[in-house]
C-alpha atoms as a PDB file:
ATOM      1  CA  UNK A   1       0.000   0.000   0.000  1.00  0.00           C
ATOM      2  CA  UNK A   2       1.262   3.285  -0.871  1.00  0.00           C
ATOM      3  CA  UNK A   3       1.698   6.322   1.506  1.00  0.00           C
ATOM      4  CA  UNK A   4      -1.404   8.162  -0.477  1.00  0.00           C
ATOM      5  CA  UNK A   5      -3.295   5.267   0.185  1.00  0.00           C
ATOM      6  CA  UNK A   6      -2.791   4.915   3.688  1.00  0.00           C
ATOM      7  CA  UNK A   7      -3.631   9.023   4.156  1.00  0.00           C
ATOM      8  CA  UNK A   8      -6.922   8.569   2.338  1.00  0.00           C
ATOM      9  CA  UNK A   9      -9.900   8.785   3.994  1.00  0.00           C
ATOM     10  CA  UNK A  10     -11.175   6.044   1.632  1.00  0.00           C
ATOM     11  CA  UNK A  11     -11.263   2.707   2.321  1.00  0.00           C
ATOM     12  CA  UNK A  12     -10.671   0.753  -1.253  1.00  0.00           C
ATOM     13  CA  UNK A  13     -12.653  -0.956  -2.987  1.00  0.00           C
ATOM     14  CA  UNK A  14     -16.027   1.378  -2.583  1.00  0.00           C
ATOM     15  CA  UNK A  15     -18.122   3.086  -4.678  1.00  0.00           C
ATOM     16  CA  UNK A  16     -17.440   6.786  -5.761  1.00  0.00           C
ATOM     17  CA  UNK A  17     -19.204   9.113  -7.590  1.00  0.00           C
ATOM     18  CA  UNK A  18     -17.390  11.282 -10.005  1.00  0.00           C
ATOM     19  CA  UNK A  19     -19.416  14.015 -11.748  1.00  0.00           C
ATOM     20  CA  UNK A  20     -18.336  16.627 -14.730  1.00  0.00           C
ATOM     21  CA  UNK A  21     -20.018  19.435 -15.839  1.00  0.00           C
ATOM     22  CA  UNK A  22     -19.728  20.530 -19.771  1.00  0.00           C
ATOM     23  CA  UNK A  23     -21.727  22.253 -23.039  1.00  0.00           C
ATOM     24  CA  UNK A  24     -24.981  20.077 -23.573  1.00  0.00           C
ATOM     25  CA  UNK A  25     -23.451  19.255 -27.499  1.00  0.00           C
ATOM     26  CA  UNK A  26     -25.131  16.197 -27.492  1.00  0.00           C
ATOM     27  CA  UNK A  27     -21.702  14.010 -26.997  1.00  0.00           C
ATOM     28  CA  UNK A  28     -20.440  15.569 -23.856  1.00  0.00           C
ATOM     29  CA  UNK A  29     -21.952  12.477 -21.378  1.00  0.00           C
ATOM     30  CA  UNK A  30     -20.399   9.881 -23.890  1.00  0.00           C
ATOM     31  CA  UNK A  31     -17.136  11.176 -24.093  1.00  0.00           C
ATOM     32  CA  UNK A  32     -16.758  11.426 -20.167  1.00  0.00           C
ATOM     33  CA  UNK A  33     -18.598   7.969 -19.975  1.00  0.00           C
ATOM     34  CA  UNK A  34     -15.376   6.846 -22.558  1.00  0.00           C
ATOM     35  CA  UNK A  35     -12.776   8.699 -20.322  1.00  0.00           C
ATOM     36  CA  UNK A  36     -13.768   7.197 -17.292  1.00  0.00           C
ATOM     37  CA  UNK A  37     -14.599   3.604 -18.509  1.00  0.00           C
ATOM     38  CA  UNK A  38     -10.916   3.722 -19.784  1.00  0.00           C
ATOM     39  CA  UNK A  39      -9.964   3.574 -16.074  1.00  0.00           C
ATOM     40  CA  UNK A  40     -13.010   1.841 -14.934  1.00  0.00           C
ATOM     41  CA  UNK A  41     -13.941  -0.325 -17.451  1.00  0.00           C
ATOM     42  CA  UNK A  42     -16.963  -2.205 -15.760  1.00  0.00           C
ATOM     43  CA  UNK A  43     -18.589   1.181 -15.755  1.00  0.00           C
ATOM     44  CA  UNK A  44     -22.462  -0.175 -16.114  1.00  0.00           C
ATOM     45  CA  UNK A  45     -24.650   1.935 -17.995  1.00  0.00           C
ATOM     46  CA  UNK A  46     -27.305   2.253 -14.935  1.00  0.00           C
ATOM     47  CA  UNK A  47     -24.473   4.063 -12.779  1.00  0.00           C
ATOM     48  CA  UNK A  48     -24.891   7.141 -15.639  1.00  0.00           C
ATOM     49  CA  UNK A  49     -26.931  10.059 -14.948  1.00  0.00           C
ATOM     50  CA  UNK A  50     -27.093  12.768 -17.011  1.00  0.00           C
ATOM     51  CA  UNK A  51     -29.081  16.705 -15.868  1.00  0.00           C
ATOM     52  CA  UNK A  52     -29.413  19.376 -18.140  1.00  0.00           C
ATOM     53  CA  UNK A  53     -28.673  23.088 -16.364  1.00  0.00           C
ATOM     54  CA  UNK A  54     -32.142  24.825 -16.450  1.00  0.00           C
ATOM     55  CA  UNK A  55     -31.711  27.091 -19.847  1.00  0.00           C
ATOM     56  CA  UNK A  56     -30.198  23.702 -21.548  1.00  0.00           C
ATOM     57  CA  UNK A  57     -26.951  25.439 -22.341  1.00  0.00           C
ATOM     58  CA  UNK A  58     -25.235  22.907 -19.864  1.00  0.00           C
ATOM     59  CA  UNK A  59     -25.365  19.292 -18.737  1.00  0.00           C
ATOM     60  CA  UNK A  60     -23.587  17.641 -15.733  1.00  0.00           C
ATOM     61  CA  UNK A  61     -22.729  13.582 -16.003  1.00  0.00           C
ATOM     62  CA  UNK A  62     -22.779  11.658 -12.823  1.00  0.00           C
ATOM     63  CA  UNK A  63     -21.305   8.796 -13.209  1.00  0.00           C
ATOM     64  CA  UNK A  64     -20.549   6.229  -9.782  1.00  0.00           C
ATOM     65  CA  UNK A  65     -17.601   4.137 -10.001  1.00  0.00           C
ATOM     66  CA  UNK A  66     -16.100   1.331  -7.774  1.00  0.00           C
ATOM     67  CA  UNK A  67     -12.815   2.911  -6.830  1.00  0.00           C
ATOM     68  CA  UNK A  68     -10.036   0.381  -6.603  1.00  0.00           C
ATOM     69  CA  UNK A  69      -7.209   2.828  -5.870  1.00  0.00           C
ATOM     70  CA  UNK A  70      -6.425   6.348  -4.827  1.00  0.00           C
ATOM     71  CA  UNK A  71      -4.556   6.408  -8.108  1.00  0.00           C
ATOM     72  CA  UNK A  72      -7.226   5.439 -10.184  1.00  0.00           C
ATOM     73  CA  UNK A  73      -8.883   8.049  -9.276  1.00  0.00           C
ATOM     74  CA  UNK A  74      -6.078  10.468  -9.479  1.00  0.00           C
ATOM     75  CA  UNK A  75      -6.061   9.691 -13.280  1.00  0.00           C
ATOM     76  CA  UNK A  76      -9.632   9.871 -14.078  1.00  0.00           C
ATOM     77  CA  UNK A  77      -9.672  13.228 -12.748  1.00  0.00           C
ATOM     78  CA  UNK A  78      -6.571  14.095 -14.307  1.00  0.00           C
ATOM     79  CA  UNK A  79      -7.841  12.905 -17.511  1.00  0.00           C
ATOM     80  CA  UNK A  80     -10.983  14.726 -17.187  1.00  0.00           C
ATOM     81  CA  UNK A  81      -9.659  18.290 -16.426  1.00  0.00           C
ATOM     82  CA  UNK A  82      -7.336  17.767 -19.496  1.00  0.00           C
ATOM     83  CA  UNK A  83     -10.298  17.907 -21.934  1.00  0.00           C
ATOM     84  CA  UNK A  84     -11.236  20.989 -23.065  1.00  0.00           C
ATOM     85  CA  UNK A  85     -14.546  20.263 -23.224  1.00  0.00           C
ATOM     86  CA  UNK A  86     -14.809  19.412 -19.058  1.00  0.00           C
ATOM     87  CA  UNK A  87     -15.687  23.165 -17.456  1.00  0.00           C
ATOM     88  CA  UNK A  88     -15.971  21.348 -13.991  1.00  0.00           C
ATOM     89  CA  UNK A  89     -15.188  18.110 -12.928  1.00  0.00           C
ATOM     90  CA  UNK A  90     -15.845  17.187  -9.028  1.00  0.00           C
END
């Protein structure tokens, strides 16, 4: 176990949501559903949840993960606020 791992507050595996927050271009939940699957790959399509912002300009994905590793989630978020398209990813 790594020294992140033993300062985390989480106790692996568990489930964690990870949500981003992006243009409503009509592709915005698939390509953070593809940038997270590629670091959780048994993503299942009922842990997806998708809200449009009230005008429609904006959508936020939801998307609830079982963590495996501080790390792993290190690089999905990494990944995430590298794309240009991701205003927000918590």
């Amino acid at each position: 176990m790594t020294q992140a791992e033993q300062d985390s507050l989480l106790e692996f595996p568990c489930q964690f949501p990870i949500k981003a927050m992006g243009r409503d271009d009509g592709q915005f939940a698939e390509l953070v559903v593809t940038i997270v699957r590629k670091h959780a790959p048994e993503l299942q399509d009922a842990a997806i949840n998708t809200r449009p912002s009230k005008a429609g300009n904006f959508v936020s994905v939801t998307v609830t993960i079982e963590a495996t590793s501080r790390q792993q989630l290190d690089n999905i978020y990494l990944e995430l606020t590298a794309c240009e398209q991701v205003l927000m990813a918590l």
